[in-house]
Protein backbone atom coordinates (compact mmCIF):
# COMPACT_ATOMS: atom_id res chain seq x y z
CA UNK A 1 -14.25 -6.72 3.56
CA UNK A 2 -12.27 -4.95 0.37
CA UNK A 3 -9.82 -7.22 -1.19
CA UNK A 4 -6.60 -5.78 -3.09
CA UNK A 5 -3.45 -6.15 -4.52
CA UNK A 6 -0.27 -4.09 -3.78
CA UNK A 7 2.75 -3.88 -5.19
CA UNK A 8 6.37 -1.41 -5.37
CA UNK A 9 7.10 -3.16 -9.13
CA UNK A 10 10.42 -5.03 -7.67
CA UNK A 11 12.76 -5.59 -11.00
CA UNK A 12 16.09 -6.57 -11.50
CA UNK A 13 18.41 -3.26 -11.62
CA UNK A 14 20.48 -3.20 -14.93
CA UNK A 15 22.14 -0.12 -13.80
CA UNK A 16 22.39 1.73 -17.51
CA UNK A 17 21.46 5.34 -18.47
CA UNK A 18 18.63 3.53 -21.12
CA UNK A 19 17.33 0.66 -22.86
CA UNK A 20 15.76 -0.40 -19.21
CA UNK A 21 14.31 -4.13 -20.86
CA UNK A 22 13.74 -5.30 -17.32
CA UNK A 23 12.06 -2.25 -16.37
CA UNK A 24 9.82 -2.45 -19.59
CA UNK A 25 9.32 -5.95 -19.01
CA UNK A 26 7.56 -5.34 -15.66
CA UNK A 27 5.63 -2.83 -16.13
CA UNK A 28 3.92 -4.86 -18.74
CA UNK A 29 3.58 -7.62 -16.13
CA UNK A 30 2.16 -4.75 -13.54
CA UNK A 31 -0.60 -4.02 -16.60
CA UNK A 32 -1.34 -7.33 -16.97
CA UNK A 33 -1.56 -8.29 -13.03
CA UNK A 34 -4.15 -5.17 -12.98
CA UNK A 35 -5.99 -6.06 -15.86
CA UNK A 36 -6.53 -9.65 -14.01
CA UNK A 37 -7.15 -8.16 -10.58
CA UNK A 38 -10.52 -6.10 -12.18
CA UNK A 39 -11.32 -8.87 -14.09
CA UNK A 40 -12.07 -11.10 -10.93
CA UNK A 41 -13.84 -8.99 -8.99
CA UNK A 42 -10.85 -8.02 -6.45
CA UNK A 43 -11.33 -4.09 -5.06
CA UNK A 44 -8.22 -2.09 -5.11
CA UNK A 45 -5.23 -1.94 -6.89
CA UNK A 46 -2.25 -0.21 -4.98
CA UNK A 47 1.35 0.48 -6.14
CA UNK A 48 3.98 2.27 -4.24
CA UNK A 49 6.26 4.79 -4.52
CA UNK A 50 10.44 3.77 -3.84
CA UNK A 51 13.29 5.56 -5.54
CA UNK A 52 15.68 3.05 -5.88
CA UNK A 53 17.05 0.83 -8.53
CA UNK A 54 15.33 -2.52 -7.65
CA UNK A 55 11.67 -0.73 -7.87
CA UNK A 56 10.19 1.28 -10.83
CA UNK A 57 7.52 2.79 -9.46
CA UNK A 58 8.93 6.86 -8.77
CA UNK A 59 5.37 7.78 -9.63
CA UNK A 60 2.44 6.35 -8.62
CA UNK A 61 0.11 8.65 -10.60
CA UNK A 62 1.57 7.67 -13.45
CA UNK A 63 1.21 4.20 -13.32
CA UNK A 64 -1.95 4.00 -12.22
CA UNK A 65 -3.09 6.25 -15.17
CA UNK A 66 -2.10 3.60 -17.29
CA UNK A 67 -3.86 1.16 -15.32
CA UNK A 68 -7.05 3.16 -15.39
CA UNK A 69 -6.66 2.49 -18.98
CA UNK A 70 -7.06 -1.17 -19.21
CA UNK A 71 -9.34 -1.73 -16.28
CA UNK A 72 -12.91 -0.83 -15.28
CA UNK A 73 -13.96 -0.81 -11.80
CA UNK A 74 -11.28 -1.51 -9.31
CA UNK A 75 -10.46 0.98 -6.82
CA UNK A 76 -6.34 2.75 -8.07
CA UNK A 77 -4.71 3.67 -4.79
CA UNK A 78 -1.14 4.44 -4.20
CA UNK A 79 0.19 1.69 -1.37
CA UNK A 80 2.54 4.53 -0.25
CA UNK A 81 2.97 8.19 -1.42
CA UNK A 82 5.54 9.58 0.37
CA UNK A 83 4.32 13.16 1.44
CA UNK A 84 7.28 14.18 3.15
CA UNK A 85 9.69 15.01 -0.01
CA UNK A 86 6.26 15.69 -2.56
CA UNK A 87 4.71 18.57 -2.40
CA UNK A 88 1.21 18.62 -1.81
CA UNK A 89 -0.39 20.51 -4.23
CA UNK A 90 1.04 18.93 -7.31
CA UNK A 91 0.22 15.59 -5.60
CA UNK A 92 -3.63 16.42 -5.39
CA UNK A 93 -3.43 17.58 -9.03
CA UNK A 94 -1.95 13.99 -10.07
CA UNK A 95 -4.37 12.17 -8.26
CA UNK A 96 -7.47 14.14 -9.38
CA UNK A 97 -6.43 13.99 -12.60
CA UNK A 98 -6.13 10.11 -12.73
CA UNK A 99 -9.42 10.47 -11.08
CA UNK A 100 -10.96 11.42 -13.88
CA UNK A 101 -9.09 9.67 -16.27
CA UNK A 102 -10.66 6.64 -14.56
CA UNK A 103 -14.33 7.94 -13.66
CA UNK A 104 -13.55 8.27 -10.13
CA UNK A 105 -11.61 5.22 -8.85
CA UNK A 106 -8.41 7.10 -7.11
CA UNK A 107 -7.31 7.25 -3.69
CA UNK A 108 -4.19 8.38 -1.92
CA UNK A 109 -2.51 6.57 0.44
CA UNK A 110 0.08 9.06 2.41
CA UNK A 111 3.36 7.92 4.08
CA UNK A 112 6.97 8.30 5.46
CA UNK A 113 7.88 5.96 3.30
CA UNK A 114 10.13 2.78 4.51
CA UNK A 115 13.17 4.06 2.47
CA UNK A 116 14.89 7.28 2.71
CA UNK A 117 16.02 7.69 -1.01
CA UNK A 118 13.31 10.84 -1.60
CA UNK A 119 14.93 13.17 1.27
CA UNK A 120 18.61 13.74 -0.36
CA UNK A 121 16.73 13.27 -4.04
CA UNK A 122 14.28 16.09 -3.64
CA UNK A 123 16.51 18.52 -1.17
CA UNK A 124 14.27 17.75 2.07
CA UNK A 125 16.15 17.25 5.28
CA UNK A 126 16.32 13.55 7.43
CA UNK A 127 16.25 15.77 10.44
CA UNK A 128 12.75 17.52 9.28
CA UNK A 129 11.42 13.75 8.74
CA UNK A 130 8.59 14.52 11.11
CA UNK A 131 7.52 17.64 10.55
CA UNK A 132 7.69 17.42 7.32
CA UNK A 133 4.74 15.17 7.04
CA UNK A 134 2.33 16.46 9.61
CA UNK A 135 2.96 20.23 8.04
CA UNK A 136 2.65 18.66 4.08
CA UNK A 137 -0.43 16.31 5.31
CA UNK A 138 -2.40 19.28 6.52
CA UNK A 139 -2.53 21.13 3.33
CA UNK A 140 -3.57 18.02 1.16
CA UNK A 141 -6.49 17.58 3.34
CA UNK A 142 -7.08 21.21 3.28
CA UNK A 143 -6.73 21.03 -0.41
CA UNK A 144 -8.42 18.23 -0.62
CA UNK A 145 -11.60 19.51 1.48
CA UNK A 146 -11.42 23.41 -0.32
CA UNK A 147 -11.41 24.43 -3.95
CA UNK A 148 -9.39 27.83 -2.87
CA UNK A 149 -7.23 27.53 0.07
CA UNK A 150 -5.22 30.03 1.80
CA UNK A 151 -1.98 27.84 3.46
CA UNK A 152 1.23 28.83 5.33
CA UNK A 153 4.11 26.53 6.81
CA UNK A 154 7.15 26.34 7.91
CA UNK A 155 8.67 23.96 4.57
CA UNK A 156 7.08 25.51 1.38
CA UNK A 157 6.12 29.10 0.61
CA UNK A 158 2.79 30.22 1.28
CA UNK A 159 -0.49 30.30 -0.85
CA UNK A 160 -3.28 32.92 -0.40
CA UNK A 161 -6.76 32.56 -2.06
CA UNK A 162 -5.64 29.99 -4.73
CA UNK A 163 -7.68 27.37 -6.41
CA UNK A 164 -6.27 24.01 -6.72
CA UNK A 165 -7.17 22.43 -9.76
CA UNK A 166 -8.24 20.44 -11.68
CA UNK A 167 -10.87 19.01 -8.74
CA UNK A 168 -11.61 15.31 -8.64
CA UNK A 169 -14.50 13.68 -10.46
CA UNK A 170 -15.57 11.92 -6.53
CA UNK A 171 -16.74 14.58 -4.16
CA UNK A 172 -13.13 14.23 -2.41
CA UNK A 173 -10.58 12.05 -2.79
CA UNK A 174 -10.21 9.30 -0.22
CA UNK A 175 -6.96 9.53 1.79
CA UNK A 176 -5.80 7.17 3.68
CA UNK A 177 -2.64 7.24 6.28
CA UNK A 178 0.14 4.26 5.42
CA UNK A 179 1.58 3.37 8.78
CA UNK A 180 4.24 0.35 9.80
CA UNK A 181 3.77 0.42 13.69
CA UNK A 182 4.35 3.87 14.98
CA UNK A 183 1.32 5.30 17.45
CA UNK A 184 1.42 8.74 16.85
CA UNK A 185 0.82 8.06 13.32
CA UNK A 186 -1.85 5.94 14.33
CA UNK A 187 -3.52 8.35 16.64
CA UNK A 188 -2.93 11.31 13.67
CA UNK A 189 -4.73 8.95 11.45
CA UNK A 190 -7.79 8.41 13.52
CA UNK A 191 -8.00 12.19 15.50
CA UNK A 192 -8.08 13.44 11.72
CA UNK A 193 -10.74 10.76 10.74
CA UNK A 194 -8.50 9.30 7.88
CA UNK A 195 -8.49 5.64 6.69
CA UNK A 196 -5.56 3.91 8.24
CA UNK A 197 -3.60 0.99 6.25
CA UNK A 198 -1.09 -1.02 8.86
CA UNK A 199 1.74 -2.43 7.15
CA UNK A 200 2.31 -6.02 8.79
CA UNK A 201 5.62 -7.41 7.03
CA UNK A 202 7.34 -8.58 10.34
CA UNK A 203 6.39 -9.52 13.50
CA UNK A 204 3.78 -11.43 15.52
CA UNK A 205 0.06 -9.43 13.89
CA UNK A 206 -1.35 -9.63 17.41
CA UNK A 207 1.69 -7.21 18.43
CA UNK A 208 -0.24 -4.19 16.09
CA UNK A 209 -3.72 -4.49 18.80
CA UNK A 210 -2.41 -1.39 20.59
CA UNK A 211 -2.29 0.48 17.36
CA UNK A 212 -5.11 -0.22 15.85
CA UNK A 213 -7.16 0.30 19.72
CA UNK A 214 -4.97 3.82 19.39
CA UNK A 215 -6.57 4.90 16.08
CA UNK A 216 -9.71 3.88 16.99
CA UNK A 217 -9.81 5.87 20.39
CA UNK A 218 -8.20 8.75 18.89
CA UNK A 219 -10.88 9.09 16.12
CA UNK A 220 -13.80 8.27 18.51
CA UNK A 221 -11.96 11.07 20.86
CA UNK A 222 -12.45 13.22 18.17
CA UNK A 223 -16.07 12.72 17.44
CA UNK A 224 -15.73 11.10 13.93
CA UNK A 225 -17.88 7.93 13.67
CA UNK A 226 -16.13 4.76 14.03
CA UNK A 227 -18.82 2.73 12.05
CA UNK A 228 -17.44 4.49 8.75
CA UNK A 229 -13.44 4.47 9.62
CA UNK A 230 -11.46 2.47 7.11
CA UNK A 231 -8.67 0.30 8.66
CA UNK A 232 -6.56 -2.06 6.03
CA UNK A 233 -4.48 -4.41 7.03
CA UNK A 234 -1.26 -5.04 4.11
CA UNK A 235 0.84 -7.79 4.38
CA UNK A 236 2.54 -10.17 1.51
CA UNK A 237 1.28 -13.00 0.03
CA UNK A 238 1.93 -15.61 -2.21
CA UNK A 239 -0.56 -18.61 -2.76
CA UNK A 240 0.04 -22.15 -4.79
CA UNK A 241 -1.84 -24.95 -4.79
CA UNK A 242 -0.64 -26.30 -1.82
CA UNK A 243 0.93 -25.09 1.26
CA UNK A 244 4.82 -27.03 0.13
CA UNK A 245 4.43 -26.06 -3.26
CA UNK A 246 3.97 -22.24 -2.33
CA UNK A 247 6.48 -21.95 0.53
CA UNK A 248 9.24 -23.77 -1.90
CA UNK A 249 8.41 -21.36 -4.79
CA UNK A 250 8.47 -18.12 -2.77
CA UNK A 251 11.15 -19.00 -0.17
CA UNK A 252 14.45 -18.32 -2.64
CA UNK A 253 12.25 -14.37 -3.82
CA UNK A 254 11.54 -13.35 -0.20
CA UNK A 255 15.08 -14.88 0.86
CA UNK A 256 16.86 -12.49 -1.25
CA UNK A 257 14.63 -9.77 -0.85
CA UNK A 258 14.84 -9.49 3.08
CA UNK A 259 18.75 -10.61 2.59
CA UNK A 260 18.69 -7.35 0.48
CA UNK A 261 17.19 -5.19 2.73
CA UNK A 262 18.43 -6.46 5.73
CA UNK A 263 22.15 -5.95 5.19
CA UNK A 264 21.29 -2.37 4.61
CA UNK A 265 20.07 -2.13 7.77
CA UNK A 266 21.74 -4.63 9.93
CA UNK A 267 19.65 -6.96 10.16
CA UNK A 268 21.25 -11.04 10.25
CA UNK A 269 20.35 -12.47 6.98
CA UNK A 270 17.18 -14.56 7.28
CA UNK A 271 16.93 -18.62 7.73
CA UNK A 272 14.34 -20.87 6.78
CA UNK A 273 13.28 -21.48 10.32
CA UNK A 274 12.27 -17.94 10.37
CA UNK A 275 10.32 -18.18 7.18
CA UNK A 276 8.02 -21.02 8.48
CA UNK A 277 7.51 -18.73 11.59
CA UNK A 278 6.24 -16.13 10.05
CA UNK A 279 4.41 -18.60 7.24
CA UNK A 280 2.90 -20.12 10.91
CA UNK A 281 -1.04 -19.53 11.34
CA UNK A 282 -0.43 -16.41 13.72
CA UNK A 283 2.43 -15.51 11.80
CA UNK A 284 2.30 -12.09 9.28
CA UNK A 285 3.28 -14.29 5.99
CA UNK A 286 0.43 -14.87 4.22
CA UNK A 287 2.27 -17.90 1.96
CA UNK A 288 0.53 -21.05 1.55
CA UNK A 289 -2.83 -22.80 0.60
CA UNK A 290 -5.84 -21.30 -0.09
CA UNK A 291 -7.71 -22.33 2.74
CA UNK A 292 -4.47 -21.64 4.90
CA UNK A 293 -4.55 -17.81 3.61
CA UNK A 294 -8.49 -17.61 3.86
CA UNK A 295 -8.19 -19.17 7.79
CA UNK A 296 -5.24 -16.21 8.34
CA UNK A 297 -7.41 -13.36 7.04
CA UNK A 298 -9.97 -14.81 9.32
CA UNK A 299 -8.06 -14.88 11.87
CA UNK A 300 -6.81 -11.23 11.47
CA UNK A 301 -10.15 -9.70 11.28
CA UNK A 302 -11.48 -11.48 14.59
CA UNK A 303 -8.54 -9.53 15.73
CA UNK A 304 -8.50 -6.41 14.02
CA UNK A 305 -12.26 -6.30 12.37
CA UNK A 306 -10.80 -4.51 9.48
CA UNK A 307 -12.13 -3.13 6.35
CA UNK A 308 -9.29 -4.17 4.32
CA UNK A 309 -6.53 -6.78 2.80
CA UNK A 310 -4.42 -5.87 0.67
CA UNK A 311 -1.98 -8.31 -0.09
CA UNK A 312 1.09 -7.49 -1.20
CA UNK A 313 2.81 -9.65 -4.19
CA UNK A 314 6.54 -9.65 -4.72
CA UNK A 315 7.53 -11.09 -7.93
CA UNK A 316 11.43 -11.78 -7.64
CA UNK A 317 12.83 -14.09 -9.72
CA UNK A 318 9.14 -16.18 -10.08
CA UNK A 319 7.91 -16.43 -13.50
CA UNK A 320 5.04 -14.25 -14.26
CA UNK A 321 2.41 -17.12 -14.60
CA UNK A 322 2.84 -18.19 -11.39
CA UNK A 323 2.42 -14.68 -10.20
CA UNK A 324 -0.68 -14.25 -11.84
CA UNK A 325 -1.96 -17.62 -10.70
CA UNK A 326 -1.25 -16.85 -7.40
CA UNK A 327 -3.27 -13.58 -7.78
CA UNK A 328 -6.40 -15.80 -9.52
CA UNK A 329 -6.49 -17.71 -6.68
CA UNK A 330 -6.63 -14.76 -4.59
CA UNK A 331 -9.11 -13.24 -5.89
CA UNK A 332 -11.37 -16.13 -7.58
CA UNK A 333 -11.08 -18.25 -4.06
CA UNK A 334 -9.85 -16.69 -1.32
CA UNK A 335 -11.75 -13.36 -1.18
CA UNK A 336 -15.21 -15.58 -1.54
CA UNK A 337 -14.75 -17.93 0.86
CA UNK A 338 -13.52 -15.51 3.33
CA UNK A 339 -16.61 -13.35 2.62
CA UNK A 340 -18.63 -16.55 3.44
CA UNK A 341 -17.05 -16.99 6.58
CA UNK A 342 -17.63 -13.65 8.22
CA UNK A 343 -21.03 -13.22 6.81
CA UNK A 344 -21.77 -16.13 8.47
CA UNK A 345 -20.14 -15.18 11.76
């Protein structure tokens, strides 16, 4: 199993046309968290794209040329691109490019995104949400797969017998479908023979089964070999010393995170009961010990046999040490011991 970080670079709006010091200030902190992950040994690092004040990643290419920069060998993967309001063949460009810039360590990881901000932003339609993705996902694979491409759709003007370049420095870059539940996306994923991340935030993990059964059926449907599929499995995580000690030091973050959220969209603001249900050893919270994190991943991959945890950090109001202890622990003791435990299974 691949171990990873993810992030969407929360911050703390200050709602100015300049002089972003809160913005600088964690983006120095996403460096540094990078610079750690490689340094231990973890696989990926993943950031994601929003378009809203309380995140400051826009561009994931960007950022994770930067990363490249101060880091060696871990794996520099967008946790979400959203396809549907990019356009496909400057988004291969980006991501070859940072593949070279980091001797072949980039991946894309297309989405719909969980926010909506992109659509009005970039002049794309809510009502074109769907086909928007499965006509822009098409030509990055064909791109992807083909040096010159001939393309026509129904959303961007055609292209006949144009080279895309520059090409990557891998033979093709990996791409990898970001879903949060829906099956068609899941059965896309998998009849395509794409990597497949699940996004587990809320709910009960063994709810996703049918999902990941779906890709899996749908790719061996379409003759690709199942033995080689990715599947990650992304959920958020914060780890202390002890299991008290991490739930009181993350509650007040992920409080007014969700609280955030959540009165966008309805939702009734979050208790603590509801916390320690989802912190609960079925539960999708990965917040706690070390061993209770490495028994949870265990857990999930008797479940899901997956490739892949990514785990995804949310910083908040916690001070950056503890952050990047919580990541050291991660990597340094968690991703052994689980390796132990399922080679020995």
């Amino acid at each position: 199993m691949e171990f990873g970080i993810s992030t969407f670079g929360e911050v703390t709006p200050e709602h100015g046309p300049g002089r972003a010091r809160n913005a600088h200030t964690r983006m120095q902190e996403l460096l540094a968290e990078a610079r750690l992950s490689d340094e231990i040994g973890l696989d990926v690092f993943a950031v994601g794209e929003h378009h809203r004040p309380d995140f400051i990643i826009s561009s994931p290419e960007v950022a994770l040329g930067a990363i490249a920069t101060v880091t060696n060998k871990i794996r520099l993967s967008s946790s979400v691109t959203v396809l549907s309001s990019a356009d496909p063949v400057r988004t291969f460009q980006n991501f070859a490019t940072l593949d070279l810039i980091s001797n072949g360590r980039a991946e894309i990881m297309a989405g719909r995104g969980s926010f909506i901000e992109s659509f009005p932003l970039f002049g794309y339609h809510l009502n074109d949400y769907d086909e928007l993705f499965v006509e822009k996902l098409d030509m990055l694979t064909k791109i992807n797969n083909n040096e010159i491409i001939s393309w026509q759709g129904k959303f961007r003007a055609p292209i006949r017998e144009r080279g895309i370049y520059p090409r990557p420095y891998q033979d093709k870059l990996p791409i990898w479908l970001a879903i949060g539940g829906t099956p068609a996306s899941a059965a896309r994923a998998g009849k395509m023979g794409l990597g497949m991340t699940v996004a587990i935030l809320g709910g009960m993990p063994k709810q996703f089964l049918d999902i990941v059964k779906l890709f899996r059926q749908s790719a061996a449907d379409a003759g690709h070999n199942l033995a080689t599929l990715p599947l990650a499995i992304n959920s958020q995580m914060y780890i202390a010393e002890d299991s008290d000690t991490a739930a009181n030091e993350f509650w007040p973050t992920y409080e007014k995170l969700m609280n955030r959220v959540g009165e966008e969209r309805g939702w009734s603001p979050i208790t603590r009961g509801q916390y320690e249900y989802l912190r609960s050893p079925e539960g999708p919270l990965f917040v706690g010990s070390v061993q209770e994190v490495v028994d949870k991943i265990v857990y999930q991959s008797k479940l899901f046999n997956h490739s892949r945890f990514l785990a995804q950090i949310i910083k908040g109001d916690l001070p950056h040490d503890k952050m990047l202890n919580s990541i050291e622990l991660f990597g340094k003791k968690v991703a052994p011991a689980v390796r132990r435990q399922l080679q020995a299974s």
